[in-house]
N, C-alpha and C. Protein backbone atom coordinates (compact mmCIF):
# COMPACT_ATOMS: atom_id res chain seq x y z
N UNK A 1 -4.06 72.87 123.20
CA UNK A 1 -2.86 73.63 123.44
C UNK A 1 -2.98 74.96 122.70
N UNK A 2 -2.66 75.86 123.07
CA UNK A 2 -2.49 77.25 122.82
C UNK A 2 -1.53 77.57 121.91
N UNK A 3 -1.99 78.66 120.94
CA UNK A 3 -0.75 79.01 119.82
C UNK A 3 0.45 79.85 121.19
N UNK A 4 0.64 80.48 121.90
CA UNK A 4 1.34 80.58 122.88
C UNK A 4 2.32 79.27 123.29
N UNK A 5 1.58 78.11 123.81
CA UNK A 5 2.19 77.03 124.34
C UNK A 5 3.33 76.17 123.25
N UNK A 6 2.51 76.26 122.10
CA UNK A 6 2.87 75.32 121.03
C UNK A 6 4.51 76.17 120.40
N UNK A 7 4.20 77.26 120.40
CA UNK A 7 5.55 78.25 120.27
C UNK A 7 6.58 77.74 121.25
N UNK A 8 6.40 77.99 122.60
CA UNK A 8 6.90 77.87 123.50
C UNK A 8 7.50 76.13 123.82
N UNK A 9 7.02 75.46 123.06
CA UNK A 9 7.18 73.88 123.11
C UNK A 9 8.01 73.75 122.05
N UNK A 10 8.10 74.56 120.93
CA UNK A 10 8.94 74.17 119.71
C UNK A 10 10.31 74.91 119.95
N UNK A 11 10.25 75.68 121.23
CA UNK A 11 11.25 76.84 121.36
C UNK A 11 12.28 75.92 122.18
N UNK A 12 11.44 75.59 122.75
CA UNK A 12 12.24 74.52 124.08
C UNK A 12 12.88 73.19 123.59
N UNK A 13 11.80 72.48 122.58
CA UNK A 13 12.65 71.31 121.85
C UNK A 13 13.75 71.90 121.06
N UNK A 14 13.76 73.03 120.17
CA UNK A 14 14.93 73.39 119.24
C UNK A 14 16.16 73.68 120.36
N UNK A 15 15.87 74.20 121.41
CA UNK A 15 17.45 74.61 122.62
C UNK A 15 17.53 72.99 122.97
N UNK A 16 16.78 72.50 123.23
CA UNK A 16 17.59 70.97 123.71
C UNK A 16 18.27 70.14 122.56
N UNK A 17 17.61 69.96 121.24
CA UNK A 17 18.26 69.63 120.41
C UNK A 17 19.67 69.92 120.22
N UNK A 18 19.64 71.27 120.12
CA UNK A 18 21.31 72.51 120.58
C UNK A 18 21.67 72.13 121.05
N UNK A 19 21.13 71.64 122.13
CA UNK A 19 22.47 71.14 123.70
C UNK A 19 22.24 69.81 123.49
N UNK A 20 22.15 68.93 123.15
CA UNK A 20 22.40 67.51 122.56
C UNK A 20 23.33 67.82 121.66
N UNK A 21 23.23 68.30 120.83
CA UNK A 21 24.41 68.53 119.50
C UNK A 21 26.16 69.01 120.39
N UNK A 22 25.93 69.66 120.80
CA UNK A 22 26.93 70.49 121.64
C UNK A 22 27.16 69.00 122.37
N UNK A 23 26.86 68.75 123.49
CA UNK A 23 27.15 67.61 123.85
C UNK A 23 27.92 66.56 123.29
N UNK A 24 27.04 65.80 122.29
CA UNK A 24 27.76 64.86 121.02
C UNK A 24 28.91 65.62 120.56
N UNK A 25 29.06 66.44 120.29
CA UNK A 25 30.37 67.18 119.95
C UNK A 25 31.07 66.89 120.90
N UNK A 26 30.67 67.46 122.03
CA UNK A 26 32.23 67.58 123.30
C UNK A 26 32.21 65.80 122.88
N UNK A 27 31.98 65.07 123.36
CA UNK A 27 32.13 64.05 124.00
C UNK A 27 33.26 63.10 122.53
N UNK A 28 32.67 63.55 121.40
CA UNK A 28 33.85 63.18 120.36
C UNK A 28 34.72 64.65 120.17
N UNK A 29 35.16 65.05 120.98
CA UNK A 29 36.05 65.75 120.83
C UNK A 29 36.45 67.03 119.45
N UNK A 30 35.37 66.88 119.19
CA UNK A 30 35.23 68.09 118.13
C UNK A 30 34.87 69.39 118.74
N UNK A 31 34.99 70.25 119.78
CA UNK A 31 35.54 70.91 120.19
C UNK A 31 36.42 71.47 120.67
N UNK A 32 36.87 72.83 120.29
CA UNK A 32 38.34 74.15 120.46
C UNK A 32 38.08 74.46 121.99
N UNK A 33 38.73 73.26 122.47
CA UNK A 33 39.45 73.75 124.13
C UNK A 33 40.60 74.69 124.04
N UNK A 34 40.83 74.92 125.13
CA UNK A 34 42.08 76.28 125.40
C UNK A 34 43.02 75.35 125.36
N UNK A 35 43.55 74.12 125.91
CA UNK A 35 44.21 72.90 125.56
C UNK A 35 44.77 72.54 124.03
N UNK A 36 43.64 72.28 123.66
CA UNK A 36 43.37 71.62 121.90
C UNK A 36 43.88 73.25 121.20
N UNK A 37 43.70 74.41 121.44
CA UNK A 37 44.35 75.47 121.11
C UNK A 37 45.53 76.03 120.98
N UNK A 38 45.62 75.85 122.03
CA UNK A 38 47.52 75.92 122.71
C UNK A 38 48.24 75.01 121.90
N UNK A 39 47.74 73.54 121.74
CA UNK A 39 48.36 72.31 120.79
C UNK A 39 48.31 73.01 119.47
N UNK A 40 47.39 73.39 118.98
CA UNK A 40 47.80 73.20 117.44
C UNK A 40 48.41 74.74 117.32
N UNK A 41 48.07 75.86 118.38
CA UNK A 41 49.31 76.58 117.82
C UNK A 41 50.85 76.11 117.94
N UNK A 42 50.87 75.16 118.75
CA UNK A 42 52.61 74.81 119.15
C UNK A 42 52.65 74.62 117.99
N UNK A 43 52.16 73.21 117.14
CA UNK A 43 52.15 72.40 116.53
C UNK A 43 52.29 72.87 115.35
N UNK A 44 51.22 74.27 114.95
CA UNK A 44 51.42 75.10 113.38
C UNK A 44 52.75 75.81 113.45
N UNK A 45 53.29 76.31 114.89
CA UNK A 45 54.71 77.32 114.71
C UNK A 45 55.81 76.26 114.70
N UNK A 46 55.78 74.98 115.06
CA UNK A 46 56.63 73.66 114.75
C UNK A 46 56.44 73.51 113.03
N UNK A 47 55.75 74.02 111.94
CA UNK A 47 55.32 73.43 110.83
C UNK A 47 55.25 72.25 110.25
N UNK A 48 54.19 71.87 111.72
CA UNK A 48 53.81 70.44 110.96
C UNK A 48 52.45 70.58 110.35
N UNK A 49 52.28 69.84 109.17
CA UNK A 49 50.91 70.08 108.02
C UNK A 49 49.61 70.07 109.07
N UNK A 50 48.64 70.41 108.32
CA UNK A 50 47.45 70.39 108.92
C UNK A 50 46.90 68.52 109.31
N UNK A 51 47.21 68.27 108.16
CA UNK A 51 47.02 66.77 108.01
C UNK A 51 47.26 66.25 109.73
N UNK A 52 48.84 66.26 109.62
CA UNK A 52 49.79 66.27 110.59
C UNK A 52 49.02 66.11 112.44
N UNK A 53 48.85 67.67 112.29
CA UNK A 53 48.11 68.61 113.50
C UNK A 53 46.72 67.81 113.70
N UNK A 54 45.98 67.28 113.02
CA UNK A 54 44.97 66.98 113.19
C UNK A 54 44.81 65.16 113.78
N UNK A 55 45.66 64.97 113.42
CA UNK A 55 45.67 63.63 114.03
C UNK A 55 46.48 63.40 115.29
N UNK A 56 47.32 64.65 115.29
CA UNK A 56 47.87 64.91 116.59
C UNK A 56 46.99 65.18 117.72
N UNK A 57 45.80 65.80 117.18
CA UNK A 57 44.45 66.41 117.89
C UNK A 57 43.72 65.07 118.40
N UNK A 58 43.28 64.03 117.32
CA UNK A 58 42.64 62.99 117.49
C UNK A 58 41.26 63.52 117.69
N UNK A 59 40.55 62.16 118.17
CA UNK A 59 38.96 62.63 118.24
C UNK A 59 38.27 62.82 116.78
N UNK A 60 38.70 62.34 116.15
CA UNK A 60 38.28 62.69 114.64
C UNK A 60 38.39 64.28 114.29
N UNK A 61 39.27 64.58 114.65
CA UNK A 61 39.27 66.19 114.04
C UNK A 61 40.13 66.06 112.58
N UNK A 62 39.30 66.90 112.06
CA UNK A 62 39.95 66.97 110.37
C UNK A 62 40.74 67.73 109.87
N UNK A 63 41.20 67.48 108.89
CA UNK A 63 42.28 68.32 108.24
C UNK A 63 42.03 70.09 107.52
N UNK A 64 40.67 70.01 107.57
CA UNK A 64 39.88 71.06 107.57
C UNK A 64 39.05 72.18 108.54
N UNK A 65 39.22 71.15 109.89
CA UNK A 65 38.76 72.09 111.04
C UNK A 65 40.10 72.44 111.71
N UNK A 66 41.22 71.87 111.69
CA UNK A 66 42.12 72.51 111.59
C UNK A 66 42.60 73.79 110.85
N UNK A 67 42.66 73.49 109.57
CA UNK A 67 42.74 74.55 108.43
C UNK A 67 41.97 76.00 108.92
N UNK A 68 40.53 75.53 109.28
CA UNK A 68 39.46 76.80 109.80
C UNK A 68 40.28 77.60 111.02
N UNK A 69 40.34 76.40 111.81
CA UNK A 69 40.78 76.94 113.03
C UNK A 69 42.02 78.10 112.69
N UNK A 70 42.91 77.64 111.99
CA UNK A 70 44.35 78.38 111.96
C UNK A 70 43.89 79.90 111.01
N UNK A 71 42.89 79.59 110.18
CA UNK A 71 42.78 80.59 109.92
C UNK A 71 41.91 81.71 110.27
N UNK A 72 41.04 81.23 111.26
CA UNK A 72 40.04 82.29 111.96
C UNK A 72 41.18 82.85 113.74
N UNK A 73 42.28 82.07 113.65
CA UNK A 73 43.05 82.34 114.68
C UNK A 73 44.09 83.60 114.25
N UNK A 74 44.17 83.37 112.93
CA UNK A 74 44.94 84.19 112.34
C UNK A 74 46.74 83.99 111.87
N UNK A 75 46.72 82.52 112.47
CA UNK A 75 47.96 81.96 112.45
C UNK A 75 48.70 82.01 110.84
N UNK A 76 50.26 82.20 111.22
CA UNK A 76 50.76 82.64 109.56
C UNK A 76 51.91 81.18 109.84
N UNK A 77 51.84 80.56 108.44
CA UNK A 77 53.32 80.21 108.28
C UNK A 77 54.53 80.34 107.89
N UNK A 78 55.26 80.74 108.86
CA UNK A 78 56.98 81.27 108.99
C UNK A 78 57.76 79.98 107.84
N UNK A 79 57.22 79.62 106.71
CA UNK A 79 58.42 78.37 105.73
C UNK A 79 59.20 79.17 105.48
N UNK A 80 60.51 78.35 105.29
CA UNK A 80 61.77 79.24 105.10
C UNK A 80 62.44 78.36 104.65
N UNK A 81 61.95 77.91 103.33
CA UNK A 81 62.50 77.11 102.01
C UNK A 81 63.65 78.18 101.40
N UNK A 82 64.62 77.15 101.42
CA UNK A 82 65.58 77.28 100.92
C UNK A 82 65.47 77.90 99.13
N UNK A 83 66.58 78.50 98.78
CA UNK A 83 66.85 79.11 97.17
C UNK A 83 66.17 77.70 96.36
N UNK A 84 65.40 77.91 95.83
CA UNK A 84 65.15 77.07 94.86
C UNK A 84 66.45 76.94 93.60
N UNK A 85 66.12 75.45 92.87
CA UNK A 85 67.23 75.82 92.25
C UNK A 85 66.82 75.57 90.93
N UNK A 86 67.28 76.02 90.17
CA UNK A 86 66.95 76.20 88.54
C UNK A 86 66.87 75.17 87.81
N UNK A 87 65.45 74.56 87.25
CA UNK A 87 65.98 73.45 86.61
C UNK A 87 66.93 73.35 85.60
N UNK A 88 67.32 72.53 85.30
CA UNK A 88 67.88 72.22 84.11
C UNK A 88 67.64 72.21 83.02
N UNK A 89 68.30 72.86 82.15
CA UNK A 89 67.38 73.10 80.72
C UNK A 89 67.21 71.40 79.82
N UNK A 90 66.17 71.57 79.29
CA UNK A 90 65.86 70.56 78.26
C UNK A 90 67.10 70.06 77.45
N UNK A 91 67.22 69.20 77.47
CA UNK A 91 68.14 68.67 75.72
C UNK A 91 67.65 68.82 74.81
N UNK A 92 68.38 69.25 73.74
CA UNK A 92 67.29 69.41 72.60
C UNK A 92 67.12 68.27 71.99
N UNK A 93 66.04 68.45 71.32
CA UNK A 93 65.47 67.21 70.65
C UNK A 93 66.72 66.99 69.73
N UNK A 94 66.90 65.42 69.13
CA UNK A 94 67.21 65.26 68.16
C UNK A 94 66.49 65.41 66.95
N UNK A 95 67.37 65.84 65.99
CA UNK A 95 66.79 66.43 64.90
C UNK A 95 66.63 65.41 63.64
N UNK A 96 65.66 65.16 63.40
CA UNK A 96 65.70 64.26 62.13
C UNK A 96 66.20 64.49 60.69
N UNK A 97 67.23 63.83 59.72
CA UNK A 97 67.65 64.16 58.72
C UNK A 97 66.90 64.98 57.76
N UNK A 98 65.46 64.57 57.89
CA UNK A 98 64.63 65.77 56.35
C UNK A 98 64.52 66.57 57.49
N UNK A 99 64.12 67.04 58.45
CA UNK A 99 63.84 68.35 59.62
C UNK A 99 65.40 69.12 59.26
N UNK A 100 66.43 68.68 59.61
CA UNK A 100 67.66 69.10 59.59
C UNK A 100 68.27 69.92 58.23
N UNK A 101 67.70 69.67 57.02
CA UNK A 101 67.92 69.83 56.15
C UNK A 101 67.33 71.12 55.43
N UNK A 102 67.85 72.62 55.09
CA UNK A 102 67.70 73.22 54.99
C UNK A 102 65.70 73.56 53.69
N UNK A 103 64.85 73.95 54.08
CA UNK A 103 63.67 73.98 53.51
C UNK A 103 64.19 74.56 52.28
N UNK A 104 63.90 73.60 50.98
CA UNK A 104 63.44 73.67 49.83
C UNK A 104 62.95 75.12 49.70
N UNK A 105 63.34 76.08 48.61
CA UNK A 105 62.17 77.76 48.63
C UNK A 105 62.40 77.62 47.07
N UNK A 106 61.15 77.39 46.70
CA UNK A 106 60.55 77.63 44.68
C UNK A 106 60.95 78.90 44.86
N UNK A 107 61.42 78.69 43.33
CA UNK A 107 61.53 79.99 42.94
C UNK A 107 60.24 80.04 41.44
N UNK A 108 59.58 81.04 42.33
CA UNK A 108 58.41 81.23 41.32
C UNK A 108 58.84 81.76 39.63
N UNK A 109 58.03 82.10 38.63
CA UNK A 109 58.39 82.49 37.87
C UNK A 109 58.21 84.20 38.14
N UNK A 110 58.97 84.91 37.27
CA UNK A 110 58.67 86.73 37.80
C UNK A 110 57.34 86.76 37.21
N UNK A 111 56.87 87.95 37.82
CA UNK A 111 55.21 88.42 37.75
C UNK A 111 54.87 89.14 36.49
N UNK A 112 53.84 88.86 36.32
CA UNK A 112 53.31 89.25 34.74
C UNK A 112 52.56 89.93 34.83
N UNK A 113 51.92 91.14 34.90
CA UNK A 113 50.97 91.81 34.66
C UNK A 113 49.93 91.41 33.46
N UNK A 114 48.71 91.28 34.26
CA UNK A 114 47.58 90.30 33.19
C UNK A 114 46.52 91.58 33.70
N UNK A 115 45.79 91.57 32.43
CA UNK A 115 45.05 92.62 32.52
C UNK A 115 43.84 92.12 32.17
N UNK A 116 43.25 92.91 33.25
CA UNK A 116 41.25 92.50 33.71
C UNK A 116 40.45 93.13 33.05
N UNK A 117 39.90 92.53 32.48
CA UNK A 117 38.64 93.20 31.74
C UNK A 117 37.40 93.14 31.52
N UNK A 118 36.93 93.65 32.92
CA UNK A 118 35.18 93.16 33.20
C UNK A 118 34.29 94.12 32.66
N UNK A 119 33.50 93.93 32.15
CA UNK A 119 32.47 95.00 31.71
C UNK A 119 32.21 95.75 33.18
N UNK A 120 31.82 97.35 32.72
CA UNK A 120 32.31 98.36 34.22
C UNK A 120 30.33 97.92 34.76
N UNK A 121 30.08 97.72 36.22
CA UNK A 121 28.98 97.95 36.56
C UNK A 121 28.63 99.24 36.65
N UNK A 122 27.13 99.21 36.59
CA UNK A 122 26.58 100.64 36.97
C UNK A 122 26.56 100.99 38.01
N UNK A 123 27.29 102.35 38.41
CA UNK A 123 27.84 102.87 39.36
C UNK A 123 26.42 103.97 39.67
N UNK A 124 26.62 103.91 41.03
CA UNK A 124 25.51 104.67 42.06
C UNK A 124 26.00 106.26 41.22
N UNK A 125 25.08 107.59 41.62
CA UNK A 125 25.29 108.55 41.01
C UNK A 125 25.98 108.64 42.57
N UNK A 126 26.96 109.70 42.17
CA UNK A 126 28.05 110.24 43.02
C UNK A 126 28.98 109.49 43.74
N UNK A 127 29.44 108.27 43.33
CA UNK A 127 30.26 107.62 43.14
C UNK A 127 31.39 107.12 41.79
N UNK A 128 32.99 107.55 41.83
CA UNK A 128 33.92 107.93 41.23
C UNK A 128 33.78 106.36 40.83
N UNK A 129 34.11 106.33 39.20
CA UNK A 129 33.93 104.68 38.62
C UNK A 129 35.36 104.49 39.19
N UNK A 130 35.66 102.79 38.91
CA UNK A 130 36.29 102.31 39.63
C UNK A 130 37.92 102.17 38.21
N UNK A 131 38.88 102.20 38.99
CA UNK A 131 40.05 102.12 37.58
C UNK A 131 40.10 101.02 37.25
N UNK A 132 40.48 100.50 36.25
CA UNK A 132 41.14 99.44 35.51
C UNK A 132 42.34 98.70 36.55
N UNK A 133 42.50 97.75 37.16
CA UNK A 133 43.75 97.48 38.03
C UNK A 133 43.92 96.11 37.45
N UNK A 134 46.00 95.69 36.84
CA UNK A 134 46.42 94.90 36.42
C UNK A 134 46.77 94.22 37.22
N UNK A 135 45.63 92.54 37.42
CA UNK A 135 46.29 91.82 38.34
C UNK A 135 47.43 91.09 38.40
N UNK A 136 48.30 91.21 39.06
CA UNK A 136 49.68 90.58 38.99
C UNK A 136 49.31 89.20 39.16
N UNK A 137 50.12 88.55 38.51
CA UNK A 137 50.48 87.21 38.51
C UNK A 137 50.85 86.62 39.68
N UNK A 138 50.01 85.53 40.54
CA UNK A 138 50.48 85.38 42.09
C UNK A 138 51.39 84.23 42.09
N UNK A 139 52.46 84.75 42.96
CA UNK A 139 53.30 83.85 43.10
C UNK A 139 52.93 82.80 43.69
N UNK A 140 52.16 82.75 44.64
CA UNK A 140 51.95 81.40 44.92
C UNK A 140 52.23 81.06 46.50
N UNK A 141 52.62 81.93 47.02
CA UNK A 141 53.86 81.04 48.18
C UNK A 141 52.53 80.59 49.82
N UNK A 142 53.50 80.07 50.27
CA UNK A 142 53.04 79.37 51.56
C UNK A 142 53.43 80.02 52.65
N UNK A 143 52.42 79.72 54.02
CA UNK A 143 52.72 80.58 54.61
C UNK A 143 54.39 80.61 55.56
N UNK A 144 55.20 79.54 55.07
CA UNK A 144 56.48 79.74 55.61
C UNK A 144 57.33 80.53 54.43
N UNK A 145 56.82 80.47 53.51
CA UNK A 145 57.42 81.63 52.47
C UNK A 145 57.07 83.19 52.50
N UNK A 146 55.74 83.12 52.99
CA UNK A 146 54.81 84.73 53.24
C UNK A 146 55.71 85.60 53.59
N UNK A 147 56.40 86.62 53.62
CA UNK A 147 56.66 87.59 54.25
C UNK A 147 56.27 89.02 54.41
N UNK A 148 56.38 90.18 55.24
CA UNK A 148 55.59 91.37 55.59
C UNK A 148 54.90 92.07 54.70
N UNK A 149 56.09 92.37 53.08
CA UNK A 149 55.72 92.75 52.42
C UNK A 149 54.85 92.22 51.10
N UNK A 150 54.93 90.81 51.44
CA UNK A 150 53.98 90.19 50.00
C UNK A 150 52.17 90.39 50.49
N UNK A 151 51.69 90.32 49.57
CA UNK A 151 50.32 90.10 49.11
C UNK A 151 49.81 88.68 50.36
N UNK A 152 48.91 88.98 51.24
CA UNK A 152 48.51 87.62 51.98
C UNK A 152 46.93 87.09 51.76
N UNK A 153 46.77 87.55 50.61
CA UNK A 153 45.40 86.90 49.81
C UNK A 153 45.17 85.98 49.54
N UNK A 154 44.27 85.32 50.28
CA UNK A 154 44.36 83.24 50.20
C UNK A 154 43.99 82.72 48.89
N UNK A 155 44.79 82.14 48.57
CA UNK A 155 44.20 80.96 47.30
C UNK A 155 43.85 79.55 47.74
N UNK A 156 42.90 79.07 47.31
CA UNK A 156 42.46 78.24 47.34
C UNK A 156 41.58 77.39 48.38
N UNK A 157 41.13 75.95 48.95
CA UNK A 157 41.07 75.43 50.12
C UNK A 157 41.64 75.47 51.04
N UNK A 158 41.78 75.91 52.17
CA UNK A 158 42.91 76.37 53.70
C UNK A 158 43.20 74.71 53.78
N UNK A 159 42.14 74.04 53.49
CA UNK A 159 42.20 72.46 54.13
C UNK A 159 43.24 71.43 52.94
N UNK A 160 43.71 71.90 51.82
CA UNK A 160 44.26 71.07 50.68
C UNK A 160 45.41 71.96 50.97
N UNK A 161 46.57 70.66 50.58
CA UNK A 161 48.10 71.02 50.57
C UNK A 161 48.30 72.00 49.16
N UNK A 162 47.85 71.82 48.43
CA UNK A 162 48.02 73.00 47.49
C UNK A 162 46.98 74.29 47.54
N UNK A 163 47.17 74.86 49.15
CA UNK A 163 46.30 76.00 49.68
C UNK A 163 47.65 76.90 49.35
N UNK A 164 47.75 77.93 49.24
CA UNK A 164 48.85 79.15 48.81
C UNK A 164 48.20 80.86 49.39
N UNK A 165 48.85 81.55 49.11
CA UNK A 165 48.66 82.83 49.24
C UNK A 165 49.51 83.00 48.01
N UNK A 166 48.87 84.67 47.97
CA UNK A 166 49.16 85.80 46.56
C UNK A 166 50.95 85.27 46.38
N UNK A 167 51.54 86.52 47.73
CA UNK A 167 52.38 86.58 47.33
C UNK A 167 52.80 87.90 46.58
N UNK A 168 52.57 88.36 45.56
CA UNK A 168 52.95 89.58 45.10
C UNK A 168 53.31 91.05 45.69
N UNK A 169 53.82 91.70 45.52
CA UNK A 169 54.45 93.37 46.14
C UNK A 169 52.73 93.78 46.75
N UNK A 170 52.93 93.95 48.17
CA UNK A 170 51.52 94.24 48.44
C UNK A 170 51.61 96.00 48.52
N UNK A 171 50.56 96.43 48.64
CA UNK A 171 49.98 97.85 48.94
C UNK A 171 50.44 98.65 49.99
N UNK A 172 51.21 99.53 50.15
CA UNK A 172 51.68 100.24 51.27
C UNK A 172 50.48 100.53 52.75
N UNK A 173 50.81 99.90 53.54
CA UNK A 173 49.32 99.55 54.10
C UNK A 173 48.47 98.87 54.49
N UNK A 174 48.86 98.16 53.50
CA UNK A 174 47.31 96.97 53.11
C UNK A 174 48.15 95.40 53.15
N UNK A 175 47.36 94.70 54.18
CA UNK A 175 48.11 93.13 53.46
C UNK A 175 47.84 92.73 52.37
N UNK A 176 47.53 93.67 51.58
CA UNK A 176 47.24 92.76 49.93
C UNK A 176 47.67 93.82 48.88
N UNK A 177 47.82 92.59 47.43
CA UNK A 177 48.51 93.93 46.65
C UNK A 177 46.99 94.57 46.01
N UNK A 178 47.08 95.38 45.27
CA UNK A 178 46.00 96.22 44.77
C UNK A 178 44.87 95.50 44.54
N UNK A 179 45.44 94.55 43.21
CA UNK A 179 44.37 93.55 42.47
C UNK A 179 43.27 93.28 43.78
N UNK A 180 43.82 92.05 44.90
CA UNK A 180 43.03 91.98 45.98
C UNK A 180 42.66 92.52 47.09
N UNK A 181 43.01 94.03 47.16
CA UNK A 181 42.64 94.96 48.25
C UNK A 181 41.29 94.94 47.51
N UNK A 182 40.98 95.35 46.05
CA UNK A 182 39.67 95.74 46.04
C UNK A 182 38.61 94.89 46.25
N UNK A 183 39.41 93.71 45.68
CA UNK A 183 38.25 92.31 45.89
C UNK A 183 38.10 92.32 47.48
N UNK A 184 38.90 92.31 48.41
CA UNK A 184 39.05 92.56 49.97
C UNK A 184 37.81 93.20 50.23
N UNK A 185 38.05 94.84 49.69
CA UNK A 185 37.68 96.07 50.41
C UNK A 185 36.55 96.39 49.71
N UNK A 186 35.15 96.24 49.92
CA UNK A 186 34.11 96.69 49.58
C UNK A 186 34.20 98.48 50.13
N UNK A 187 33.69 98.96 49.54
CA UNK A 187 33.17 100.65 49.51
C UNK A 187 31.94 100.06 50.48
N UNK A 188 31.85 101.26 50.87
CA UNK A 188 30.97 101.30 52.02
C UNK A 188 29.42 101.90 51.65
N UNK A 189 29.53 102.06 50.31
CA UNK A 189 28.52 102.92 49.19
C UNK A 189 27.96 101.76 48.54
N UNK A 190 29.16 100.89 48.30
CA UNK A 190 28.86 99.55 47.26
C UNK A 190 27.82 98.55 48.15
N UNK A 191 28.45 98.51 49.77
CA UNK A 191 27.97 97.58 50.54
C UNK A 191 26.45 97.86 50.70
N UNK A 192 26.20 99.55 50.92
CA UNK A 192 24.36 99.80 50.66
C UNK A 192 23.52 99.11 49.97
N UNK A 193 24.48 99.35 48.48
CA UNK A 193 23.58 98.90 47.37
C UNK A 193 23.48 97.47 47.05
N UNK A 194 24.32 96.68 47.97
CA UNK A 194 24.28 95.23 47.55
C UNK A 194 23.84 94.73 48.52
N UNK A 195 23.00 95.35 49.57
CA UNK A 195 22.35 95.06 50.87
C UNK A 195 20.37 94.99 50.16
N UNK A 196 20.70 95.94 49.17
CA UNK A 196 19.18 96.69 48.76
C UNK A 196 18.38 95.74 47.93
């Protein structure tokens, strides 16, 4: 057989295969007649579900060659659901006697100015030494005590109930008061030299 023939033989089995397939289709009814067309547009402007439409179709047609169909047809659905209506709000929870009960707030002791006194490191040339800063005494508080203006410098384990923040008059600026802005805020001169 000839590379010609053998082409021509594979050309001819692949179109009959085609028309076997096509066939088996019509015959289970999985083909879009002008009939089966006309039906499921009645049937989509009636708004009945696809589900619905498709078993109305029979022949094993699915809820998805439906779906295709309506949408390569271009078909829209006209629902015309009524005002929805608002649910109903929640009840509130009941409140449990310690929940209910106004939160406990320490009153810390007032702040003490304690004064630091580290031997000064040697400072890079052209860098201004650093001042003396009196760390305040941290109050202590939690973060339902924290507010805008205190110090939010963590003390301790985040993971242990006696975890706290500063607390103290913070820095115009800065979430922290002085003492821990600097511990915070590395210089960008300092960070060179402790890279080196």
């Amino acid at each position: 057989m000839t590379r010609a023939a053998r082409h021509l033989s594979a050309r001819v089995s692949e179109f009959c295969r085609c028309k076997l397939m096509e066939a088996a289709l019509a015959d289970g009814g999985m083909t879009w007649t002008e009939e089966r067309i006309a039906l499921l547009t009645k049937l989509w402007s009636e708004g009945l579900s696809a589900s619905q439409i498709a078993a109305e179709l029979g022949g094993g047609m699915s809820r998805n060659a439906v779906l295709g169909k309506a949408h390569r047809l271009g078909l829209v659905r006209h629902e015309t659901k009524g005002p929805s209506t608002p649910r109903p709000p929640k009840p509130p929870r009941p409140l449990d006697a310690s929940a209910s009960a106004e939160p406990l707030v320490r009153q810390a002791p007032p702040s003490v100015p304690v004064v630091v006194s580290e031997p000064p490191a040697a400072q890079p040339a052209g860098t201004p030494p650093e001042q003396k800063v009196t760390a305040p005494l941290s109050k202590k508080v939690t973060i339902m005590e924290l507010r805008e203006t205190m110090c939010r410098f963590p003390l301790g384990d985040p993971t242990t109930p006696e975890f706290r923040f500063c607390g103290a008059q913070a820095s115009t600026g800065l979430p922290y008061c002085t003492h821990h802005a600097q511990i915070a805020y590395v210089p960008a001169a300092e960070r060179k030299r402790l890279r080196a």
